[in-house]
C-alpha atoms as a PDB file:
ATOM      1  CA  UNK A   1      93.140 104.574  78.262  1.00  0.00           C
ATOM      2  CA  UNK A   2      95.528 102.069  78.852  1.00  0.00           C
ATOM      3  CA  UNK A   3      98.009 103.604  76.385  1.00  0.00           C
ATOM      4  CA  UNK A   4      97.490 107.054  78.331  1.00  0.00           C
ATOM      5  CA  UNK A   5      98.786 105.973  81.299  1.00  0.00           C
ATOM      6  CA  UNK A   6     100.919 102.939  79.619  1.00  0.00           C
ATOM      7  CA  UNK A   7      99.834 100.582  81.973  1.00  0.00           C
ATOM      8  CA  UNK A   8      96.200  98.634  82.218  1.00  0.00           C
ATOM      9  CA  UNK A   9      93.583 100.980  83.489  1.00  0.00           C
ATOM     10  CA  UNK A  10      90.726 100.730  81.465  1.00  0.00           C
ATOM     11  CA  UNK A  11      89.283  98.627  84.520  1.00  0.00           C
ATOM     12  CA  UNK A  12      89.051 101.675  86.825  1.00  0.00           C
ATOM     13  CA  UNK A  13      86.451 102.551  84.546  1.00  0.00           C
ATOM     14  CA  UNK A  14      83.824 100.347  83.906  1.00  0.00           C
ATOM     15  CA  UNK A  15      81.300 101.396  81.512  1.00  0.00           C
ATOM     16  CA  UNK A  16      78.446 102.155  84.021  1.00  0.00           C
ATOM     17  CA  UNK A  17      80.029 104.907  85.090  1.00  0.00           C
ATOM     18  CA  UNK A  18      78.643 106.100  81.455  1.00  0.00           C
ATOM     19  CA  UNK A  19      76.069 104.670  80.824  1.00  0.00           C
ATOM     20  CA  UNK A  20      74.337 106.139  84.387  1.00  0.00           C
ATOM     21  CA  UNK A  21      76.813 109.253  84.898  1.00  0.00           C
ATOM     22  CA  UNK A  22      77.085 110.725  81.480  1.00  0.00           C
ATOM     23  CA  UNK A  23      75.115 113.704  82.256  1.00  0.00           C
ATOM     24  CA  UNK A  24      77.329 114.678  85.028  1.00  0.00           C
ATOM     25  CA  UNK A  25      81.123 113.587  83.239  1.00  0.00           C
ATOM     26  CA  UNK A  26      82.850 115.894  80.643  1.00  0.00           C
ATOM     27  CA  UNK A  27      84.541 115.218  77.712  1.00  0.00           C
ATOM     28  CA  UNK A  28      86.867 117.513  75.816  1.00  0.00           C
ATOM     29  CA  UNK A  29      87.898 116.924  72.060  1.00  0.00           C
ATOM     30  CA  UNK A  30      90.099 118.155  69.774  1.00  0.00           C
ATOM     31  CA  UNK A  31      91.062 118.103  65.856  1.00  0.00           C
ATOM     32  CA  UNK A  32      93.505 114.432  67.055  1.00  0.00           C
ATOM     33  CA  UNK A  33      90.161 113.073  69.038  1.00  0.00           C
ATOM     34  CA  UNK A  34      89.694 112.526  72.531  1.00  0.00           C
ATOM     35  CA  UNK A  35      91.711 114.947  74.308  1.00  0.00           C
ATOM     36  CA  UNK A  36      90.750 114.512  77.737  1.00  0.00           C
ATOM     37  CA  UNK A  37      87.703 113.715  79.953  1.00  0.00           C
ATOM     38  CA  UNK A  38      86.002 113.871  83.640  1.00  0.00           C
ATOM     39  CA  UNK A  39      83.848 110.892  85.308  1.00  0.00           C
ATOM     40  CA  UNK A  40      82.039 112.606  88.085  1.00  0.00           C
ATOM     41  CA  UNK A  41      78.640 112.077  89.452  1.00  0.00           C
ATOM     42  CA  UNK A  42      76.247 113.949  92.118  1.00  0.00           C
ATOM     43  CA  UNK A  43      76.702 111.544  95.622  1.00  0.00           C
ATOM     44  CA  UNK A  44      73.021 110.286  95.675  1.00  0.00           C
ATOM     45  CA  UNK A  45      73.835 109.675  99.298  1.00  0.00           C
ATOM     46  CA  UNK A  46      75.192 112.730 101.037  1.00  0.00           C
ATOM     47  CA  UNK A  47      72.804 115.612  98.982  1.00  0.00           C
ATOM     48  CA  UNK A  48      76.311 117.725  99.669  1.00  0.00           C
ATOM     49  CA  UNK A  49      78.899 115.947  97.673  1.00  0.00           C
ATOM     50  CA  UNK A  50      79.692 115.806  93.857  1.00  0.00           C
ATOM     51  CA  UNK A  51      82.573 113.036  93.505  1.00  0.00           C
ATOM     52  CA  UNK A  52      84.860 112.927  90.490  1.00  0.00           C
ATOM     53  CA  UNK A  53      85.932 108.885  90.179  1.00  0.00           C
ATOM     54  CA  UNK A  54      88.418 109.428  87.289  1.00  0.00           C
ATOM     55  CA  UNK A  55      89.838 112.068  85.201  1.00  0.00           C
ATOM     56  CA  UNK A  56      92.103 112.062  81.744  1.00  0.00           C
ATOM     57  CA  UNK A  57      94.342 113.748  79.690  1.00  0.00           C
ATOM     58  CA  UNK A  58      96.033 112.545  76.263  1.00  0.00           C
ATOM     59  CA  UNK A  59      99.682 112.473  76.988  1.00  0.00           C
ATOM     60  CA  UNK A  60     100.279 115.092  74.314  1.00  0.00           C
ATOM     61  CA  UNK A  61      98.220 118.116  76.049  1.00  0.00           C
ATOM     62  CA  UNK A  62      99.074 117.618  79.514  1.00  0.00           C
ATOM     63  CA  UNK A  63     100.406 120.465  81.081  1.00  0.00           C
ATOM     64  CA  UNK A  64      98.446 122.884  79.042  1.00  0.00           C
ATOM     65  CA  UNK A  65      95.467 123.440  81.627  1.00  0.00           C
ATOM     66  CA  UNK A  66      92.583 121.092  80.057  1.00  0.00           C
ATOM     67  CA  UNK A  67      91.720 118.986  83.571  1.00  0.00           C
ATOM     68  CA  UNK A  68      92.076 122.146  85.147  1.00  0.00           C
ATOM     69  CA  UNK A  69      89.207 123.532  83.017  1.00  0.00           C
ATOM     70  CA  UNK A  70      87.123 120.420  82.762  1.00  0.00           C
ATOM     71  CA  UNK A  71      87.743 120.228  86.577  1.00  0.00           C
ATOM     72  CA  UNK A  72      86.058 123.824  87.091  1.00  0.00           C
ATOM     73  CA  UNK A  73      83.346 123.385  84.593  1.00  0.00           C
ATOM     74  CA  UNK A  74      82.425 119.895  86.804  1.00  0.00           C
ATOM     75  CA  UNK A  75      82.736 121.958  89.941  1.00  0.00           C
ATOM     76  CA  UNK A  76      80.007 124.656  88.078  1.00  0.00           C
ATOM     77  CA  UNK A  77      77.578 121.970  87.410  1.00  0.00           C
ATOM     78  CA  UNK A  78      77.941 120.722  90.547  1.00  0.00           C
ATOM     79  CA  UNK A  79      76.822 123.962  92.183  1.00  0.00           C
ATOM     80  CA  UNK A  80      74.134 124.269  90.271  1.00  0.00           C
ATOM     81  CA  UNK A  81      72.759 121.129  91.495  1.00  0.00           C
ATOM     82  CA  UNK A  82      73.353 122.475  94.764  1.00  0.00           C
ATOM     83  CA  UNK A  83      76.196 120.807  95.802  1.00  0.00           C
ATOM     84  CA  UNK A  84      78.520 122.129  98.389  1.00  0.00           C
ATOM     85  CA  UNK A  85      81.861 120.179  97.882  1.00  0.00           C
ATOM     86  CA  UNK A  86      83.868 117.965  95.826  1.00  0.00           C
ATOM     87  CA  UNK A  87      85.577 114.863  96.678  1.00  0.00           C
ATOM     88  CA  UNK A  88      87.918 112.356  94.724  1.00  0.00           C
ATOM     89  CA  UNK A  89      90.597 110.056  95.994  1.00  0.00           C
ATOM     90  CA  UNK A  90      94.146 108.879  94.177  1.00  0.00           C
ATOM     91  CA  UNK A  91      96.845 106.394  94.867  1.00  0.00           C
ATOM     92  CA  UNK A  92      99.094 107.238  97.688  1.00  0.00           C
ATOM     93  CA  UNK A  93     102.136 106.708  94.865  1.00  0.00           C
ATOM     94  CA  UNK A  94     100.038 109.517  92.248  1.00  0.00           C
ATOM     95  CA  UNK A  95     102.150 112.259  93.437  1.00  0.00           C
ATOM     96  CA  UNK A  96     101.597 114.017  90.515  1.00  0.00           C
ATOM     97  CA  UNK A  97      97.468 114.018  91.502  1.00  0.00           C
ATOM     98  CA  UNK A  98      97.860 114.917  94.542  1.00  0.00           C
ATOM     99  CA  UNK A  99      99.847 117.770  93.369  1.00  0.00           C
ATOM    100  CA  UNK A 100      97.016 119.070  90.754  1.00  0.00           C
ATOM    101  CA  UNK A 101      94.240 118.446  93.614  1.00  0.00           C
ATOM    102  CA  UNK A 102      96.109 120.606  95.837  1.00  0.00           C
ATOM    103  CA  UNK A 103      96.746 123.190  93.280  1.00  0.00           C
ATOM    104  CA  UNK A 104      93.086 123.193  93.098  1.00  0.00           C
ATOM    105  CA  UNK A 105      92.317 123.767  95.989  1.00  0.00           C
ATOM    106  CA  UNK A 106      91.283 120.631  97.876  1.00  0.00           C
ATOM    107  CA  UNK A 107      92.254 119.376 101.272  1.00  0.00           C
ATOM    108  CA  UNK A 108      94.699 116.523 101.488  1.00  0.00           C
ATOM    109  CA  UNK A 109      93.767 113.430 104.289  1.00  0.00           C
ATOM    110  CA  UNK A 110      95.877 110.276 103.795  1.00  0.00           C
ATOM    111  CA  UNK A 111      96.984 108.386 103.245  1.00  0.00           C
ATOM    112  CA  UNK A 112      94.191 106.332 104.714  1.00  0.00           C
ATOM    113  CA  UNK A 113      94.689 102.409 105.358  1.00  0.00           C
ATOM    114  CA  UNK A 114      92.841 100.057 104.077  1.00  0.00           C
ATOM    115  CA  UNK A 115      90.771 102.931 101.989  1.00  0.00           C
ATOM    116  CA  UNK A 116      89.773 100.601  99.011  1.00  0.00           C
ATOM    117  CA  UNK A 117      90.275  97.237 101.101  1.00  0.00           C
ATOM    118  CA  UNK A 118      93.008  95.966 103.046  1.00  0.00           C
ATOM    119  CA  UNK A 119      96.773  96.781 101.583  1.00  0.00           C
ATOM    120  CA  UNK A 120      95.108  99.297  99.235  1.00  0.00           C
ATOM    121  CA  UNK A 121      95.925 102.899 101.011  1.00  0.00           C
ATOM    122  CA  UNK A 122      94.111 106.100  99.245  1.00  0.00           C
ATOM    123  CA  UNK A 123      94.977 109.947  99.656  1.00  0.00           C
ATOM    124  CA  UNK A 124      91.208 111.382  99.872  1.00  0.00           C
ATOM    125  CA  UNK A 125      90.535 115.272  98.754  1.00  0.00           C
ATOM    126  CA  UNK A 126      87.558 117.386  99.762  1.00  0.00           C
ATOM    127  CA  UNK A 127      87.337 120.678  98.359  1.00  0.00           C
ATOM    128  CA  UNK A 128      84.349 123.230  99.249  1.00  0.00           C
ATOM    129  CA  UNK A 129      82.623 124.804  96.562  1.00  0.00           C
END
């Protein structure tokens, strides 16, 4: 992951998320490999949220419409679980995230203060289903 993003990452993404999440995360191959992937899970908390914690795309097929289609396949599964809406949250700097989540479809709140801890800001979507 590191190299997709050129930058380290990897750390965003521990490898509980899964181990425990697997059945609700998506992963998309192609003849090259790993071409692109979704971490999401069902909010065990609030019975109405799904939550996607980190999404993926190999540098070479962005643009072409993959997280958009492993983004609506996540927001399927989470419907049939009964889920009413989808949330996520990016950096405040991603502006190329909060471009796709809007594109999407999801409100935009944020940047909030102190979101992750103090100093670390987040841009929070919510998106009904």
């Amino acid at each position: 992951m590191d190299d997709w993003w050129g930058r380290p990452i990897a750390a965003v993404l521990p490898r509980l998320f899964l181990d425990h999440f697997h059945r609700t995360s998506l992963v998309a191959e192609d003849g090259d490999g790993l071409a692109g992937f979704v971490i999401g899970f069902l909010s065990p908390s609030e019975p109405d949220d799904a939550y996607i914690h980190f999404v993926g795309v190999a540098p070479r097929l962005r643009g072409g419409g993959l997280a958009r289609s492993l983004y609506r396949r996540f927001f399927e599964l989470a419907a049939s679980e009964g889920r009413t809406r989808v949330k996520a949250i990016t950096s405040p700097a991603n502006r190329g995230s909060i471009a796709f989540h809007t594109a999407l479809g999801f409100a935009v709140a944020g940047p909030v203060p102190d979101y992750d801890g103090p100093g670390v800001d987040r841009v929070v979507f919510e998106r009904p289903l």
